[in-house]
N, C-alpha and C. Protein backbone atom coordinates (compact mmCIF):
# COMPACT_ATOMS: atom_id res chain seq x y z
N UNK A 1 21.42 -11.39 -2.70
CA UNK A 1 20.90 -10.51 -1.67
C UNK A 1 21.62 -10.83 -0.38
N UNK A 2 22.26 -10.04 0.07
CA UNK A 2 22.83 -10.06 1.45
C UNK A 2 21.37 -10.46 2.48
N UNK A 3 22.50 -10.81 3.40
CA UNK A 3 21.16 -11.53 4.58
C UNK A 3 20.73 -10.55 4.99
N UNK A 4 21.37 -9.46 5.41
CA UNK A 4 20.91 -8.05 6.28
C UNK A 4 19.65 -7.99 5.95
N UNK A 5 20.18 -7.42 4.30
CA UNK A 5 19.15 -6.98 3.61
C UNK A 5 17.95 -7.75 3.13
N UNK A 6 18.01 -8.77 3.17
CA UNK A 6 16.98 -9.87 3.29
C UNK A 6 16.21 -10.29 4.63
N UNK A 7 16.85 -9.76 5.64
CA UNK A 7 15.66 -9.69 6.91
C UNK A 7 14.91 -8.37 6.96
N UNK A 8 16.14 -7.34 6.18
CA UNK A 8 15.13 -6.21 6.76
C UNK A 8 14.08 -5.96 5.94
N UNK A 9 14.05 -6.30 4.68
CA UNK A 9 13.22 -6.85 3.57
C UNK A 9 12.02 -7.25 4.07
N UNK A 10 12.39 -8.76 4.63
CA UNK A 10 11.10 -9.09 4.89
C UNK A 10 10.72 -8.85 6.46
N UNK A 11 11.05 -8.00 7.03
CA UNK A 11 10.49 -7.20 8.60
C UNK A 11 9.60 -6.58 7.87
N UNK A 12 10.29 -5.48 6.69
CA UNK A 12 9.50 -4.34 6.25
C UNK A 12 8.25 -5.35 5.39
N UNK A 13 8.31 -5.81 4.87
CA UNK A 13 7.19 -6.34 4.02
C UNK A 13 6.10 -7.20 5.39
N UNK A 14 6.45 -7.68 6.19
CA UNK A 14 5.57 -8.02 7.35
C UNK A 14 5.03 -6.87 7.79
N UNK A 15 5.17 -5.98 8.41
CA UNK A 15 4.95 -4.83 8.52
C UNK A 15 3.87 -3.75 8.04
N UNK A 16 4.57 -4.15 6.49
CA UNK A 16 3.40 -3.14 5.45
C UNK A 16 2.07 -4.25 5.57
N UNK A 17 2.27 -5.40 5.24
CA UNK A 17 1.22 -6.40 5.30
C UNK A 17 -0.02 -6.55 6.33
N UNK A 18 0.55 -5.84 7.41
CA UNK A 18 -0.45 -5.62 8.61
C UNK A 18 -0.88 -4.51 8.88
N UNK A 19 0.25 -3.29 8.38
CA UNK A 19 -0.79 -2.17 7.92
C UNK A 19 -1.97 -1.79 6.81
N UNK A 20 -1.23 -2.43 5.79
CA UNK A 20 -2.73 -2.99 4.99
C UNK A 20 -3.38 -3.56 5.43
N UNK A 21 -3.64 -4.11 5.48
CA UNK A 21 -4.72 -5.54 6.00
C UNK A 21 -5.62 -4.65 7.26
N UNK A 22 -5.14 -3.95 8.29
CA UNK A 22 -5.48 -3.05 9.08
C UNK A 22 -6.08 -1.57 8.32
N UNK A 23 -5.56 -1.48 7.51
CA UNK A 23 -6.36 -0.50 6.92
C UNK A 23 -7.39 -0.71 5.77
N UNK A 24 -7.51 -1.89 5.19
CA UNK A 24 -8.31 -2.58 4.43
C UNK A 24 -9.50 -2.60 5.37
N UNK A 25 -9.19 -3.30 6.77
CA UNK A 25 -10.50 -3.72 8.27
C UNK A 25 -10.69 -2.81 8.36
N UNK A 26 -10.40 -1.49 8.87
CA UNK A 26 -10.53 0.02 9.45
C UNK A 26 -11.66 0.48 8.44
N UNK A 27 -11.93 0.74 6.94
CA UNK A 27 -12.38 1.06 6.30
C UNK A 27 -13.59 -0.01 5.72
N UNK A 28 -13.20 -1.22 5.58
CA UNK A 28 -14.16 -2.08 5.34
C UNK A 28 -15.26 -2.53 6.49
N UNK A 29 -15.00 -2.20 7.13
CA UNK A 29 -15.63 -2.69 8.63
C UNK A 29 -16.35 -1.39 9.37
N UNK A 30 -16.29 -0.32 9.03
CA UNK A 30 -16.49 1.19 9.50
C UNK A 30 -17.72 1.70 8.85
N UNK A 31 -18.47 1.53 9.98
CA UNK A 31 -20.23 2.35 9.64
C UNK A 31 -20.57 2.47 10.89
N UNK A 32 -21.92 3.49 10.67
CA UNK A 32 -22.59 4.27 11.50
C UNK A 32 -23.92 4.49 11.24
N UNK A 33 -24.77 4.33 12.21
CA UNK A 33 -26.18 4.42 11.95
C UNK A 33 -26.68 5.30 12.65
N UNK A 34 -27.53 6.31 11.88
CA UNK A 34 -27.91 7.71 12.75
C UNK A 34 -29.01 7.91 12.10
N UNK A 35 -30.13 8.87 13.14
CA UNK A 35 -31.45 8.97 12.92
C UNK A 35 -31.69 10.26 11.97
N UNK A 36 -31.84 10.07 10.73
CA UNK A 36 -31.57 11.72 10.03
C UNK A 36 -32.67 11.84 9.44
N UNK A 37 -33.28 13.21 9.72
CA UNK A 37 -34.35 13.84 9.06
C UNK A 37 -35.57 12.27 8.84
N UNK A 38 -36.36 12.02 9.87
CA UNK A 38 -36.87 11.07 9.92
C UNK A 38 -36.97 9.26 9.84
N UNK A 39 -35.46 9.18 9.00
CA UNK A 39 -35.14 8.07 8.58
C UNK A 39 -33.80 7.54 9.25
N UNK A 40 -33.44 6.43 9.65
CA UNK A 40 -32.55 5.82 10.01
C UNK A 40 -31.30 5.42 8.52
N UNK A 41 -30.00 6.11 8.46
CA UNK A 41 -29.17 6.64 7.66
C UNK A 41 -27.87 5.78 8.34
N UNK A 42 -27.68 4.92 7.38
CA UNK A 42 -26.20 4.28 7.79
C UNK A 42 -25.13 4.45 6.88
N UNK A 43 -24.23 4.79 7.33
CA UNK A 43 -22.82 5.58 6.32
C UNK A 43 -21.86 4.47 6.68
N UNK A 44 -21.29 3.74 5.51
CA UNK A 44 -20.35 3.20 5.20
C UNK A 44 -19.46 3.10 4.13
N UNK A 45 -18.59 2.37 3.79
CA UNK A 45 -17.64 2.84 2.76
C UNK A 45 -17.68 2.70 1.34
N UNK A 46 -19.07 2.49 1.27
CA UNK A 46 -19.58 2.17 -0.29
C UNK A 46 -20.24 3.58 -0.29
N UNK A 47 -20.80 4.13 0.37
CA UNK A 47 -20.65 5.89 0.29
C UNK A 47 -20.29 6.05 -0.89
N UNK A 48 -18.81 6.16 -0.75
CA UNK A 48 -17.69 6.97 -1.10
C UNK A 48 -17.00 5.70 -2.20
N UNK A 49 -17.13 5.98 -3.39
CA UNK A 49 -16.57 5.60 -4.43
C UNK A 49 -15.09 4.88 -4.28
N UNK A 50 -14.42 6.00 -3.40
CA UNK A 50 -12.97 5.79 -3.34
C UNK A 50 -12.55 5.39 -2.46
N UNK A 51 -13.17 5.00 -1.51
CA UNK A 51 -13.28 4.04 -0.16
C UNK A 51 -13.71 2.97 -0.48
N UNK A 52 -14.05 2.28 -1.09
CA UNK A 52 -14.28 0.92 -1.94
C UNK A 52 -13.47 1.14 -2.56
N UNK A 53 -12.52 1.82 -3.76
CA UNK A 53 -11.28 1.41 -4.20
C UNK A 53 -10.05 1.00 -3.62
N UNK A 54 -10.32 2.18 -2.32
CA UNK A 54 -8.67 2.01 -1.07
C UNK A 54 -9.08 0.57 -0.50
N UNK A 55 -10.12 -0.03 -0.44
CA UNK A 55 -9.98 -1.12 0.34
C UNK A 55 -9.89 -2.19 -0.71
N UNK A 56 -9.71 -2.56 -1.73
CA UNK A 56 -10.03 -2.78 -2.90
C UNK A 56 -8.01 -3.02 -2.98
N UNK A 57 -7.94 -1.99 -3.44
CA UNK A 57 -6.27 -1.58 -3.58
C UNK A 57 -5.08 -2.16 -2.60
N UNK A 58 -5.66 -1.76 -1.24
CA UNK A 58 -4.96 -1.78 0.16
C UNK A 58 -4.81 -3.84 0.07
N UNK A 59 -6.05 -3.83 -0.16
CA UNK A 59 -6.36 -6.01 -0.30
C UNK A 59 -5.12 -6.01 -1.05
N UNK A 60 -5.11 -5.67 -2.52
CA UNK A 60 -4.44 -6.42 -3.39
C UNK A 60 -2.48 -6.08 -3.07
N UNK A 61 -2.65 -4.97 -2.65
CA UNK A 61 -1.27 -4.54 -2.29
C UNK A 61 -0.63 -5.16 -0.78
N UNK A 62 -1.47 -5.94 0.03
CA UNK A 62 -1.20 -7.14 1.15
C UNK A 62 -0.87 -7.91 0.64
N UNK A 63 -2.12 -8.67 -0.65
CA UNK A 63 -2.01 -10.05 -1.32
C UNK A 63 0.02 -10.06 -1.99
N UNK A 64 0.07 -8.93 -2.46
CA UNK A 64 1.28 -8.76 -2.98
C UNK A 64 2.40 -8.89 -2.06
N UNK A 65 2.63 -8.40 -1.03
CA UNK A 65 3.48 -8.32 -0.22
C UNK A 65 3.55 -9.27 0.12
N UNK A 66 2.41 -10.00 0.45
CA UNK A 66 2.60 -11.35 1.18
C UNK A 66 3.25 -12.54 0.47
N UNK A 67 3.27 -12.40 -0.98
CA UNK A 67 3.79 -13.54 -2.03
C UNK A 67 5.00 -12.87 -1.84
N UNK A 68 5.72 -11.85 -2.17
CA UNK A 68 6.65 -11.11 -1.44
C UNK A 68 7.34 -11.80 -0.44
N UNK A 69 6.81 -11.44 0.45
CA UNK A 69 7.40 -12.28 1.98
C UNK A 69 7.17 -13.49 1.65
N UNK A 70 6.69 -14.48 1.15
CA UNK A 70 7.48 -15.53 0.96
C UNK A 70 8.19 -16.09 -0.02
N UNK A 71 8.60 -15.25 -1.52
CA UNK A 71 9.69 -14.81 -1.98
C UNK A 71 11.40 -14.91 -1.14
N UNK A 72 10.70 -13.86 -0.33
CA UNK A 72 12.30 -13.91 0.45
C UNK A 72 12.64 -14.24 1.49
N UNK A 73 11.32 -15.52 1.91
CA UNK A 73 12.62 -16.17 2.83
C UNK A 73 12.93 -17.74 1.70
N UNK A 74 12.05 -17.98 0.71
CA UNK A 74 12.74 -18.74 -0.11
C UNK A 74 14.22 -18.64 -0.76
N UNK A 75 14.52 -17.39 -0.86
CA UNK A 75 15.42 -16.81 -1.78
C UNK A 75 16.87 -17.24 -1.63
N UNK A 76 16.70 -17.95 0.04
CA UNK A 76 18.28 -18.25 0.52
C UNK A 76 18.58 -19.72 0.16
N UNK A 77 17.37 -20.42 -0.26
CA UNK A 77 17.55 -21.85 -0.86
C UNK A 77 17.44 -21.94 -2.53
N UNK A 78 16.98 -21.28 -2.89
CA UNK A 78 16.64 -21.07 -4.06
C UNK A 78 17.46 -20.35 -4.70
N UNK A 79 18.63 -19.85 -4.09
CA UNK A 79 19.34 -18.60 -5.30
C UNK A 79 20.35 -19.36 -6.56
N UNK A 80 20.70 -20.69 -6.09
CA UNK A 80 21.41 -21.38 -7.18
C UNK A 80 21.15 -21.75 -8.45
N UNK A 81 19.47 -21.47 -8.45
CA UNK A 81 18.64 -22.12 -9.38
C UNK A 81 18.51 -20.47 -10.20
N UNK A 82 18.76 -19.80 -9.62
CA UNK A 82 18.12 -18.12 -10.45
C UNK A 82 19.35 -17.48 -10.97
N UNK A 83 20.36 -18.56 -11.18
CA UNK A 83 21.34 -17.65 -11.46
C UNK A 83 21.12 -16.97 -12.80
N UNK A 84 20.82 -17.72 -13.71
CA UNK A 84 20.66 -17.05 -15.10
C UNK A 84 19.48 -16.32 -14.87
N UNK A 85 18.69 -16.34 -14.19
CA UNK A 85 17.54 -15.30 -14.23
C UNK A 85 17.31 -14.32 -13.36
N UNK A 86 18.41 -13.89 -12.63
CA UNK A 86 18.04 -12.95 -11.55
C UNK A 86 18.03 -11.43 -11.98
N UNK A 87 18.83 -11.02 -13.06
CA UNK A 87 18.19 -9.98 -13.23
C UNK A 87 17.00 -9.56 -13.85
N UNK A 88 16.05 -10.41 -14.58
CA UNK A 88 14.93 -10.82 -15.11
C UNK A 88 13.97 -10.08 -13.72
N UNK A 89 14.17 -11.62 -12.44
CA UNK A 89 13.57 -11.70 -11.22
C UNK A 89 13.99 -10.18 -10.24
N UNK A 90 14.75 -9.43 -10.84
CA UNK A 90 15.13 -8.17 -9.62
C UNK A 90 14.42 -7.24 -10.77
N UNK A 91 14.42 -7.20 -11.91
CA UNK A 91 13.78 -6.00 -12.78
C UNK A 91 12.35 -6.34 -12.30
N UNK A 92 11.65 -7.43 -12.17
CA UNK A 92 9.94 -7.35 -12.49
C UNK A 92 9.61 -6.97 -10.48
N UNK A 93 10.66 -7.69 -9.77
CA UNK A 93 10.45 -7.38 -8.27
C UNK A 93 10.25 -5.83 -8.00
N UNK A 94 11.54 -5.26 -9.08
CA UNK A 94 11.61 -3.94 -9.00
C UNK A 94 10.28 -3.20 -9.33
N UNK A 95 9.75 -3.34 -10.44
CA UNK A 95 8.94 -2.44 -11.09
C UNK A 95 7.42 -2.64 -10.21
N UNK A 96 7.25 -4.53 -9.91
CA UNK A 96 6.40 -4.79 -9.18
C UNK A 96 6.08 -3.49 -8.05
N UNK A 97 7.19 -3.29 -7.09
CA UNK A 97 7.34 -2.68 -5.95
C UNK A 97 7.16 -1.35 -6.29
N UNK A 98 7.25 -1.41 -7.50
CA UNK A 98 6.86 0.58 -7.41
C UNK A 98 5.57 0.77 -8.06
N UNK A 99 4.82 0.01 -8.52
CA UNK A 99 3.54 -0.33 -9.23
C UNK A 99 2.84 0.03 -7.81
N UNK A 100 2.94 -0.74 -6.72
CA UNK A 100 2.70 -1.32 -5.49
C UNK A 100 2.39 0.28 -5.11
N UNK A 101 3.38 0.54 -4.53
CA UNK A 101 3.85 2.02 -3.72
C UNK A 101 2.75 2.76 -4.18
N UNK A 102 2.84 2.96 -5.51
CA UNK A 102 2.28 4.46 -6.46
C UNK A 102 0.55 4.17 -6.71
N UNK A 103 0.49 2.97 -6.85
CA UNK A 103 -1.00 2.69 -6.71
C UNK A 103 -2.20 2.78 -5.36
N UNK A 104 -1.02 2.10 -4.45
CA UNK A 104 -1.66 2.59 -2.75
C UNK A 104 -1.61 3.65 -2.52
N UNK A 105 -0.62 4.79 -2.98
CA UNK A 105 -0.43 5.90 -2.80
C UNK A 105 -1.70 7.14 -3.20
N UNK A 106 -2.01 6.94 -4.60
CA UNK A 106 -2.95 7.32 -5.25
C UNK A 106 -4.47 6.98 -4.62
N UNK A 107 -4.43 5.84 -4.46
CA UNK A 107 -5.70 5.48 -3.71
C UNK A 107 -6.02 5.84 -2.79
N UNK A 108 -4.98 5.98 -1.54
CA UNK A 108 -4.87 6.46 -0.60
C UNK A 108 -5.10 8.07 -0.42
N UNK A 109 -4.40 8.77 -1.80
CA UNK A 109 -5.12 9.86 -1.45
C UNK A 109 -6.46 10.05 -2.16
N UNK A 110 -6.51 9.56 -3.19
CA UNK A 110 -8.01 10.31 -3.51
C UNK A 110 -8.54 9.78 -2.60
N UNK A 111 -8.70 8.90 -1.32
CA UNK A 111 -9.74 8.89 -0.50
C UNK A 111 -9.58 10.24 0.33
N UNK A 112 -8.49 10.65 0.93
CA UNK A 112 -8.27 11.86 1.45
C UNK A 112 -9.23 12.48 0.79
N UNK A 113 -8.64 12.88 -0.16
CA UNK A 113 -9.50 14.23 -1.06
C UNK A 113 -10.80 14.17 -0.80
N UNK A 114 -11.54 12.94 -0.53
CA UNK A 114 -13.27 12.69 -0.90
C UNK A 114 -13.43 13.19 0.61
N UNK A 115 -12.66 12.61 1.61
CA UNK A 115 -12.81 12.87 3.21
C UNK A 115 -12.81 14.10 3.44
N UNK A 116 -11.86 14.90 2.88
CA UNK A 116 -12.08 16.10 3.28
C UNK A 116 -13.06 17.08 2.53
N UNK A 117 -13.85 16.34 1.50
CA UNK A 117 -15.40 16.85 1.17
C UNK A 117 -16.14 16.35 1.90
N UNK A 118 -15.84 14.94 2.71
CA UNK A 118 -16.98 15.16 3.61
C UNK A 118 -16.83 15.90 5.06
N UNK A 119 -15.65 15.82 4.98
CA UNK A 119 -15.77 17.41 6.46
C UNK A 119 -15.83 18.54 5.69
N UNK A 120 -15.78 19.09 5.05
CA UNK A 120 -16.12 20.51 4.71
C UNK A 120 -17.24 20.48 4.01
N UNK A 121 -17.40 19.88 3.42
CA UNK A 121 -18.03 19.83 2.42
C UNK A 121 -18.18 21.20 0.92
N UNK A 122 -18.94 20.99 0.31
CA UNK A 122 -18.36 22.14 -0.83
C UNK A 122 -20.02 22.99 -0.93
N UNK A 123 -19.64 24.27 -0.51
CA UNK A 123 -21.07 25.07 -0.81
C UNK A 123 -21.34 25.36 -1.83
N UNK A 124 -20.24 25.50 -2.85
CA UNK A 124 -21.06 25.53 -4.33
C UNK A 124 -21.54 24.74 -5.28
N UNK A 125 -21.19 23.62 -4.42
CA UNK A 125 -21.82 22.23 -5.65
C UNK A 125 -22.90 21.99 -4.81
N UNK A 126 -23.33 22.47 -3.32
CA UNK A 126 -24.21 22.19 -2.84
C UNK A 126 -24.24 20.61 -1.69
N UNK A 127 -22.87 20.63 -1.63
CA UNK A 127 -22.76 19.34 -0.88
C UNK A 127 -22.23 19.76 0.25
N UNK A 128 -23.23 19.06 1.31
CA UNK A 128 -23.33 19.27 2.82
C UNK A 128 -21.82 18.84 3.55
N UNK A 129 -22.03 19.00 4.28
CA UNK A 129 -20.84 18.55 5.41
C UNK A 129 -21.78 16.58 5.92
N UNK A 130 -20.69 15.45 6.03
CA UNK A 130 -20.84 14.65 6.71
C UNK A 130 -20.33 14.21 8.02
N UNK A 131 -19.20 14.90 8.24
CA UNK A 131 -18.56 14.07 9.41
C UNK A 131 -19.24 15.07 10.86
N UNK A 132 -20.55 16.09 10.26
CA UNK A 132 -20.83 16.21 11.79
C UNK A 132 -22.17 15.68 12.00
N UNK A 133 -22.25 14.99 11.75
CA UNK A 133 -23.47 13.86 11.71
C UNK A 133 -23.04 12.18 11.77
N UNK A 134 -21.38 11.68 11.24
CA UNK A 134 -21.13 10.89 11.19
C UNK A 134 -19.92 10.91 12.17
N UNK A 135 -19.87 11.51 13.23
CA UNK A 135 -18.16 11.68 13.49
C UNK A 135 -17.47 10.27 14.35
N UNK A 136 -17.97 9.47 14.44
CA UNK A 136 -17.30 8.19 14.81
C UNK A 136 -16.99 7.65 13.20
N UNK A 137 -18.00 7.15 12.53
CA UNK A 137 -17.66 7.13 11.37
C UNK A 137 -16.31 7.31 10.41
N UNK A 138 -16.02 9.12 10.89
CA UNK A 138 -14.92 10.07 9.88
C UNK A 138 -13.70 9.76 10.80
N UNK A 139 -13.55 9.85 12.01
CA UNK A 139 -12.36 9.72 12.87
C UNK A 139 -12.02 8.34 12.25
N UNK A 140 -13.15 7.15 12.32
CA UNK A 140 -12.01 5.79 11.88
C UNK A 140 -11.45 6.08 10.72
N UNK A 141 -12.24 6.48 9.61
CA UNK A 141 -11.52 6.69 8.20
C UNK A 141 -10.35 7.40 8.31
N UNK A 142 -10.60 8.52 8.80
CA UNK A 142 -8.98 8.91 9.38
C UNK A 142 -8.21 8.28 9.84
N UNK A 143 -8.60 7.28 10.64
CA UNK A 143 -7.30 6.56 11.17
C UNK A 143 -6.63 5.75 10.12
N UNK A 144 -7.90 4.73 9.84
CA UNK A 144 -7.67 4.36 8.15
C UNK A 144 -6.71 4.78 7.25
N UNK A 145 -6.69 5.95 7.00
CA UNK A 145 -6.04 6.84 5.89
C UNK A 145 -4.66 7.23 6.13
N UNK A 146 -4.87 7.19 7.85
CA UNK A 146 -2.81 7.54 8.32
C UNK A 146 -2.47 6.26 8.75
N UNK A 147 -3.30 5.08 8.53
CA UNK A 147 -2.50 3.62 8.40
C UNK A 147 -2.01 3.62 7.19
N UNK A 148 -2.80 3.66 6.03
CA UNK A 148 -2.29 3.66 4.81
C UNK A 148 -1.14 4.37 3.79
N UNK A 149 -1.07 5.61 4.73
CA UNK A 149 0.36 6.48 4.17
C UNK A 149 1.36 5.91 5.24
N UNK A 150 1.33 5.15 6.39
CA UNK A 150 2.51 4.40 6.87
C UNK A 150 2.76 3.48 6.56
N UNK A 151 1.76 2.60 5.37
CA UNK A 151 2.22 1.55 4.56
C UNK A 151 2.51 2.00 3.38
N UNK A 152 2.56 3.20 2.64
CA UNK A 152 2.86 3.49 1.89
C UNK A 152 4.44 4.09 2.03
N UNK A 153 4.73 4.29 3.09
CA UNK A 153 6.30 5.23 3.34
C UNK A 153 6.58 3.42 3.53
N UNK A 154 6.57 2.13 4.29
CA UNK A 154 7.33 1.60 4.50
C UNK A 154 7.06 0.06 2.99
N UNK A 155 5.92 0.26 2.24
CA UNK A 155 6.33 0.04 0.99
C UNK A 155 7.44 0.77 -0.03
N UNK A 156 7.84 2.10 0.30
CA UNK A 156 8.64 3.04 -0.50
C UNK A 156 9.98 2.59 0.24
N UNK A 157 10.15 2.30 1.41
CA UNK A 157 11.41 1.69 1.74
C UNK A 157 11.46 0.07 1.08
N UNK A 158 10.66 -0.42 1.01
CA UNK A 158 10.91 -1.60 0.69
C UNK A 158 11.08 -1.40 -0.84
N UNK A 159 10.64 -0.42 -1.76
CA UNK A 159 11.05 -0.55 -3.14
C UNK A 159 12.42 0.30 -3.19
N UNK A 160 13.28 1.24 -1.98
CA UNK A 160 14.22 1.15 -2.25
C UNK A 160 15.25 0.04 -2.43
N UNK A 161 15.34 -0.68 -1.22
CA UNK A 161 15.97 -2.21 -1.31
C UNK A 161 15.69 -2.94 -2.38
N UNK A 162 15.01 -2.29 -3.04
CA UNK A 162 14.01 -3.36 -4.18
C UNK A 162 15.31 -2.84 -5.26
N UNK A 163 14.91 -2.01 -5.77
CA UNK A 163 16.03 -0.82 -6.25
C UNK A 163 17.68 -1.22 -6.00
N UNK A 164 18.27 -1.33 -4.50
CA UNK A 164 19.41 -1.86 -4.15
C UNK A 164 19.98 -2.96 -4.53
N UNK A 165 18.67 -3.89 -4.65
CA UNK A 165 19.27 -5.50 -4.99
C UNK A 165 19.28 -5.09 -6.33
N UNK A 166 18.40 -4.76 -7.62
CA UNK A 166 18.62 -4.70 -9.28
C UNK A 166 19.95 -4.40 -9.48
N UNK A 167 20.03 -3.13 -9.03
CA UNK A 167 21.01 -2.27 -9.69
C UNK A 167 22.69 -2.47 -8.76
N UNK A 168 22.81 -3.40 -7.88
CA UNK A 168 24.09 -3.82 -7.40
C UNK A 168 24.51 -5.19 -8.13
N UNK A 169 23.41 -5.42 -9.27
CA UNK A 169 24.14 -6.65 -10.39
C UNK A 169 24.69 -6.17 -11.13
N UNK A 170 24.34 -4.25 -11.56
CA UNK A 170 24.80 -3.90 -12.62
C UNK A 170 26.40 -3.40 -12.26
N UNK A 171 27.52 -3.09 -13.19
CA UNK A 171 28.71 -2.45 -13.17
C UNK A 171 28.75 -1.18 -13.03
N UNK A 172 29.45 -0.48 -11.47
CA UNK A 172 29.65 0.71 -11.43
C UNK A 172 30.47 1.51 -12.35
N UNK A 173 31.55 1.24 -13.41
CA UNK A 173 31.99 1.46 -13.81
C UNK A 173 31.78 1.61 -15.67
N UNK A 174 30.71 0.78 -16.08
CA UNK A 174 29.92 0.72 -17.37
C UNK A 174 28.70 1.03 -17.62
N UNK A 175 28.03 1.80 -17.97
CA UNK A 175 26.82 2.19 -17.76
C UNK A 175 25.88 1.06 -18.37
N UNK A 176 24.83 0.14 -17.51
CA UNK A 176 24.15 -1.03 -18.21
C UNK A 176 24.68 -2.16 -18.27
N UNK A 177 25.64 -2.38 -17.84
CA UNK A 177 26.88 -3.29 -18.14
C UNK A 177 26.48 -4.26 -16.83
N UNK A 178 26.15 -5.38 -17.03
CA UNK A 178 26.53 -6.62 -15.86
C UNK A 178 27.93 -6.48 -15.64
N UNK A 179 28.19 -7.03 -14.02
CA UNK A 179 29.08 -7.47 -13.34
C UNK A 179 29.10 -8.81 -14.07
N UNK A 180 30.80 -9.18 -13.77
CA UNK A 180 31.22 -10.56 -14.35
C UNK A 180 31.07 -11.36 -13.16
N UNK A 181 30.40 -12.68 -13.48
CA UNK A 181 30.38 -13.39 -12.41
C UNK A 181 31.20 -14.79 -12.30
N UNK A 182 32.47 -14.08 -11.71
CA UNK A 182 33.81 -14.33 -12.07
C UNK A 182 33.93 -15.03 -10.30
């Protein structure tokens, strides 16, 4: 791994790590207590099925990054020892990183999807509107939710590089073919 690409690596993986982690708090930490139809009604993210998964998801996809980031700043002392195994270590980094991406991604939106049943809500299933009864509440989740697609675009940069390092062991010229390490 070139150095470049090994700082910008781990900028981007610092980065995503605090947008998770920030959007894990945003959503885990986000309730509201309001006086409804006689009873005192507190809305938080166990609500919503899929708001306990995104924070759930968002955790484990930090936890990841963060073994990640310290992956690569080991990587500049450690590369003598990986020689026979680095394409092993760039295939599972690889696949890791897109596991990563596509899982926050997904999570990330089906919480969308549920959010925007609770602002509209659906008149034929009979389900009310929440966010005009909860609207401090719905604005954080929103914010929440456009933290999480900016850790999701700068996890998708980081599984390109991810991508860059595998496939610059292989031979441009042989399809599958290792470079000789001549």
């Amino acid at each position: 791994m070139k150095h470049g690409t090994a700082k910008t690596e781990a900028f981007l993986r610092l980065c995503a790590v605090l947008v998770l982690v920030l959007t894990a708090c945003l959503v885990g930490f986000d309730s509201q207590t309001k006086y409804v139809i006689f009873i005192y009604r507190k809305a938080t993210f166990r609500d919503l099925k899929c708001l306990s998964v995104l924070v759930y998801v968002v955790s484990v996809a930090a936890g990841y990054n963060l073994l990640q980031l310290g992956k690569c700043s080991k990587s500049a002392w450690c590369k003598e020892n990986l020689k026979g195994s680095n394409i092993y270590v760039a295939w599972l980094c690889f696949l890791l990183d897109q596991v990563a991406v596509y899982v926050t991604f997904g999570a990330n939106s089906a919480a969308l999807e549920a959010s925007v049943l609770a602002i509209k809500g659906a008149q034929y299933f009979q389900w009310m509107k929440l966010c005009n009864k909860y609207t401090r509440f719905c604005f954080q989740i929103g914010g929440a939710l456009a933290c999480g697609y900016v850790a999701c675009i700068l996890m998708a940069w980081i599984s390109l590089i991810s991508a860059f390092n595998l496939f610059r062991l292989y031979s441009p010229k042989q399809f599958l073919l290792l470079k000789s390490r001549g």
